[in-house]
N, C-alpha and C. Protein backbone atom coordinates (compact mmCIF):
# COMPACT_ATOMS: atom_id res chain seq x y z
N UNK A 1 232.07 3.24 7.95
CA UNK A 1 233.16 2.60 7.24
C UNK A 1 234.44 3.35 7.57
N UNK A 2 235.59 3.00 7.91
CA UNK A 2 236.67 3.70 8.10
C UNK A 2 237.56 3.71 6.56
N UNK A 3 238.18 4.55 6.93
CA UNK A 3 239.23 5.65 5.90
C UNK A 3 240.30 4.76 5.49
N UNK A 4 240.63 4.10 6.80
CA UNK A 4 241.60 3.13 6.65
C UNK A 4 241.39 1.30 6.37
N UNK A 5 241.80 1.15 5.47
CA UNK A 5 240.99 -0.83 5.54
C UNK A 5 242.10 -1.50 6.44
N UNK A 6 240.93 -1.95 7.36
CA UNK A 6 241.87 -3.02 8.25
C UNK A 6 242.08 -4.23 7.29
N UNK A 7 243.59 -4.59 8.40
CA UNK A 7 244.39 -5.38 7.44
C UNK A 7 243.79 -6.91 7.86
N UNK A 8 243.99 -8.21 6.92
CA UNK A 8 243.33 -9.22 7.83
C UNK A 8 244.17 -9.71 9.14
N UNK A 9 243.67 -10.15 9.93
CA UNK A 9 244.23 -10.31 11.44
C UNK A 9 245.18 -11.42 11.21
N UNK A 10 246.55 -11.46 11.59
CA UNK A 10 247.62 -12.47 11.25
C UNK A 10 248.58 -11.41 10.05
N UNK A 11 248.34 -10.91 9.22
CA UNK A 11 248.83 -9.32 8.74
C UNK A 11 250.50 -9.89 9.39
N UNK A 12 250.61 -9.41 9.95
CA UNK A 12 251.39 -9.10 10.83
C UNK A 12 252.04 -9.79 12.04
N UNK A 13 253.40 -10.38 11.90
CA UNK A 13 253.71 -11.76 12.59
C UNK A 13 253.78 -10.91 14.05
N UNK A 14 253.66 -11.77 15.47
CA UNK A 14 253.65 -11.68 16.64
C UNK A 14 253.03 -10.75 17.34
N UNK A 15 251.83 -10.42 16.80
CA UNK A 15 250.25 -9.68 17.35
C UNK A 15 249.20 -10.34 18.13
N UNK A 16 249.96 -11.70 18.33
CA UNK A 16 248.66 -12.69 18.29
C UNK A 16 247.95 -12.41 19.88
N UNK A 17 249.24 -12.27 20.79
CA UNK A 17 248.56 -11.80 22.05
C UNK A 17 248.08 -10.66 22.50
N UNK A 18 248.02 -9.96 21.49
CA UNK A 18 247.18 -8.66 21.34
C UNK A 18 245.87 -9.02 21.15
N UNK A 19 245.71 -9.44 20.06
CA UNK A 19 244.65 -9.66 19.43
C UNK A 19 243.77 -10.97 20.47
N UNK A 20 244.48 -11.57 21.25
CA UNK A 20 243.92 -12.24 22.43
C UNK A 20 243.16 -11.59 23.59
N UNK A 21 244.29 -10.34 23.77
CA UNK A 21 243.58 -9.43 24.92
C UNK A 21 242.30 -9.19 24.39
N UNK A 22 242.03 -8.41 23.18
CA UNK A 22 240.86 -8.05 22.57
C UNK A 22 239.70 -9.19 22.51
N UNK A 23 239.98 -10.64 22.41
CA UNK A 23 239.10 -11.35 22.65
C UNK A 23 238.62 -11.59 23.72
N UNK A 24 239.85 -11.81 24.55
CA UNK A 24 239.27 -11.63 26.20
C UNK A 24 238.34 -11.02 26.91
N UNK A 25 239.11 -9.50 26.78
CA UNK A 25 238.34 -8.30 27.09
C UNK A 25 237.08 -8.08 26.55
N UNK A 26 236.86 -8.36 25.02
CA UNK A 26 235.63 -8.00 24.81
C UNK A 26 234.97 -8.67 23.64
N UNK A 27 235.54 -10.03 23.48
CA UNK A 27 234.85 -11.35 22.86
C UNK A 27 235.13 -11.10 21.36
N UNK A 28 236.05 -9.85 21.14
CA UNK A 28 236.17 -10.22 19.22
C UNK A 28 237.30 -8.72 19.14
N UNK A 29 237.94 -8.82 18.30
CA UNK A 29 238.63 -7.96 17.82
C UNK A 29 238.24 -6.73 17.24
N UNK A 30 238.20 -5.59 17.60
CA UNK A 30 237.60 -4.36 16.77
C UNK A 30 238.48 -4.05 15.35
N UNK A 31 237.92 -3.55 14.62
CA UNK A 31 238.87 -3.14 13.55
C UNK A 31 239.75 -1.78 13.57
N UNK A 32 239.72 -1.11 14.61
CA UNK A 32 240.35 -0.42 14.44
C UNK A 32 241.86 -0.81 15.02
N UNK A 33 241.62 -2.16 15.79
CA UNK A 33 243.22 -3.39 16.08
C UNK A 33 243.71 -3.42 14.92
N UNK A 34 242.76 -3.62 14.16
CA UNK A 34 243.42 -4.56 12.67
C UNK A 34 243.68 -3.40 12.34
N UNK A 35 243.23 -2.24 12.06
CA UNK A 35 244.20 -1.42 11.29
C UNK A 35 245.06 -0.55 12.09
N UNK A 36 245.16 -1.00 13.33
CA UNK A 36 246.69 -0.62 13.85
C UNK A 36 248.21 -1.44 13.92
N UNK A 37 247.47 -2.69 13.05
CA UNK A 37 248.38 -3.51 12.70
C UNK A 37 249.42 -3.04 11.89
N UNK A 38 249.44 -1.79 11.37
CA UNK A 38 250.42 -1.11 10.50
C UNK A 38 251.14 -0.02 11.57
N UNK A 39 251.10 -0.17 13.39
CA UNK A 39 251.93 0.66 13.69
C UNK A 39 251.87 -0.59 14.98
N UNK A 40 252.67 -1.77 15.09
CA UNK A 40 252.32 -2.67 15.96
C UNK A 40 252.52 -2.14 17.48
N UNK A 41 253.77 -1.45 17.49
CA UNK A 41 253.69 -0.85 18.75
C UNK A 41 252.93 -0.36 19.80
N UNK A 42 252.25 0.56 18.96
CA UNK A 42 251.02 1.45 19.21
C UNK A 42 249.13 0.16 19.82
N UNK A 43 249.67 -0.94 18.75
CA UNK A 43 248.72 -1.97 19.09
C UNK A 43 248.75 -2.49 20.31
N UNK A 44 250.01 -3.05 20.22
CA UNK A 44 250.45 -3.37 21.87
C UNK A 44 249.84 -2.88 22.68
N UNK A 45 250.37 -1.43 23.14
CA UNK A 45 250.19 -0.64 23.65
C UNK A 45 248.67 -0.28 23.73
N UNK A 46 247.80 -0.06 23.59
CA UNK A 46 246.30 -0.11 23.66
C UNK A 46 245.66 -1.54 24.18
N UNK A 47 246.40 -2.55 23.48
CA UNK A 47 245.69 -3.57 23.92
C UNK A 47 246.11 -3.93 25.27
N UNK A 48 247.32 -3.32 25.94
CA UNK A 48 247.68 -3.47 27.21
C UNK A 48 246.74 -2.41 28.64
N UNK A 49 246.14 -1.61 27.85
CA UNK A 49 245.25 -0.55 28.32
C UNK A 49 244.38 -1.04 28.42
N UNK A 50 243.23 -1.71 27.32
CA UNK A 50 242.31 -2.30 27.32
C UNK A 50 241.85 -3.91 28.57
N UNK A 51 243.07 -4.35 28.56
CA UNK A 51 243.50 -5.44 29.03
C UNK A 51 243.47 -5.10 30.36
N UNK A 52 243.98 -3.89 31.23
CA UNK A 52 243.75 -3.03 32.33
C UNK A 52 242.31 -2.32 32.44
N UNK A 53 241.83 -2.06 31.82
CA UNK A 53 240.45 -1.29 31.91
C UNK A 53 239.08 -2.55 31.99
N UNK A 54 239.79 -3.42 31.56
CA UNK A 54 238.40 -4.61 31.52
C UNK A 54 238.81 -5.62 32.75
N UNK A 55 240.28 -5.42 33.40
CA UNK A 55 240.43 -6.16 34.24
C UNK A 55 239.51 -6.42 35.48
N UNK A 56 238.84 -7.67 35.70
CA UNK A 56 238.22 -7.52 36.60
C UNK A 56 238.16 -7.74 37.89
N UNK A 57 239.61 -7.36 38.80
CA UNK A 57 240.01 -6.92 39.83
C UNK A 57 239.92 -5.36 40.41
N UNK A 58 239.37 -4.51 39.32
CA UNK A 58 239.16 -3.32 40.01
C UNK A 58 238.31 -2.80 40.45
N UNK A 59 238.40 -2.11 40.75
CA UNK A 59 237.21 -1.11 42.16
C UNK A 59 235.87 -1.14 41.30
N UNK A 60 235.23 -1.07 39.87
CA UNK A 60 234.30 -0.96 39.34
C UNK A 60 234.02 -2.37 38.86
N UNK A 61 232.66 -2.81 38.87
CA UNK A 61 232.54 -3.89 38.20
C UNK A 61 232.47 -4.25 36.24
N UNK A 62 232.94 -5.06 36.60
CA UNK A 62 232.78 -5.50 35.10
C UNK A 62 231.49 -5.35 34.18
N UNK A 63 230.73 -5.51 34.89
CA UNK A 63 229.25 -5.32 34.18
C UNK A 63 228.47 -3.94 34.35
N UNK A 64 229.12 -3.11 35.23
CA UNK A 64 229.24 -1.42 34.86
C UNK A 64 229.96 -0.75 34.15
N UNK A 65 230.92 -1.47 33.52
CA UNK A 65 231.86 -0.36 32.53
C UNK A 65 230.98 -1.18 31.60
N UNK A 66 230.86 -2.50 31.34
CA UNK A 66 230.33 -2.92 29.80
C UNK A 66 228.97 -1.75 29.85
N UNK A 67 227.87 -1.83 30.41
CA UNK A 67 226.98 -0.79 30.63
C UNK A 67 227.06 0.35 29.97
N UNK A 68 228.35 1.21 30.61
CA UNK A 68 228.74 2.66 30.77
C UNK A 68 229.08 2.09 28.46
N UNK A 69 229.78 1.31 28.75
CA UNK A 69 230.39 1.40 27.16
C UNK A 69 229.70 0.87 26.10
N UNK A 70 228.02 0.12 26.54
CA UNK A 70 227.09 -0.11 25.37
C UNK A 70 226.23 1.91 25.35
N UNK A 71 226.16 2.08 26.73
CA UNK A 71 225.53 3.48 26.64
C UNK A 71 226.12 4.41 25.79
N UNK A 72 227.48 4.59 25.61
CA UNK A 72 228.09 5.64 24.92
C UNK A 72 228.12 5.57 23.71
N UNK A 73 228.32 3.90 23.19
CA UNK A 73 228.21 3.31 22.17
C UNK A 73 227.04 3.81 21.88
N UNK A 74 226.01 3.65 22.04
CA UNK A 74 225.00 3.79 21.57
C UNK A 74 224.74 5.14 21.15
N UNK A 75 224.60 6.22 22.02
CA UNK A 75 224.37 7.40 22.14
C UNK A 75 225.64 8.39 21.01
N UNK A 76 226.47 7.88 21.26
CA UNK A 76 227.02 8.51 19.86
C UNK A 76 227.19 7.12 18.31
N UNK A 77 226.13 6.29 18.12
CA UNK A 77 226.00 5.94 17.18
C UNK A 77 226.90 4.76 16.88
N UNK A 78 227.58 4.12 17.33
CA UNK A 78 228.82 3.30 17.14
C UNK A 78 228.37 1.79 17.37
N UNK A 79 229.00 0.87 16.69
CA UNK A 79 228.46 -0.23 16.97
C UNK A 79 228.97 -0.88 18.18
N UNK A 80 230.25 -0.32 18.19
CA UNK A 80 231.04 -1.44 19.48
C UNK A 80 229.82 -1.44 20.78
């Protein structure tokens, strides 16, 4: 459970293509988006990272980072 309660998604006017990348990239919004909805900048900004890291024009395939990121997920306990 986090410390912080995410806010509901829409919170916060003109996030929406943030919160798009996150669907894109990885089929649903995490909550720790929603509760960066209280520093939108910062949201942006990650989801423009994310949006780059899942892009699938780069040198690694797409279905090796998902891999690499259910493994870590897993191994330290996390649901993502």
């Amino acid at each position: 459970m986090s410390r912080i309660e995410p806010l509901p998604m829409g919170s916060v006017p003109g996030l929406e293509e943030s919160f798009d990348r996150y669907r894109h990239s990885l089929g649903f919004v995490p909550n720790s988006a929603l509760i960066l909805q209280r520093k939108p900048a910062i949201l942006k900004a990650l989801a423009g990272l994310a949006a780059s890291i899942w892009a699938p024009d780069g040198e690694v395939p797409v279905s090796f980072k998902r891999l690499v990121s259910y493994m870590a997920s897993k191994a330290h306990g996390c649901n993502y």
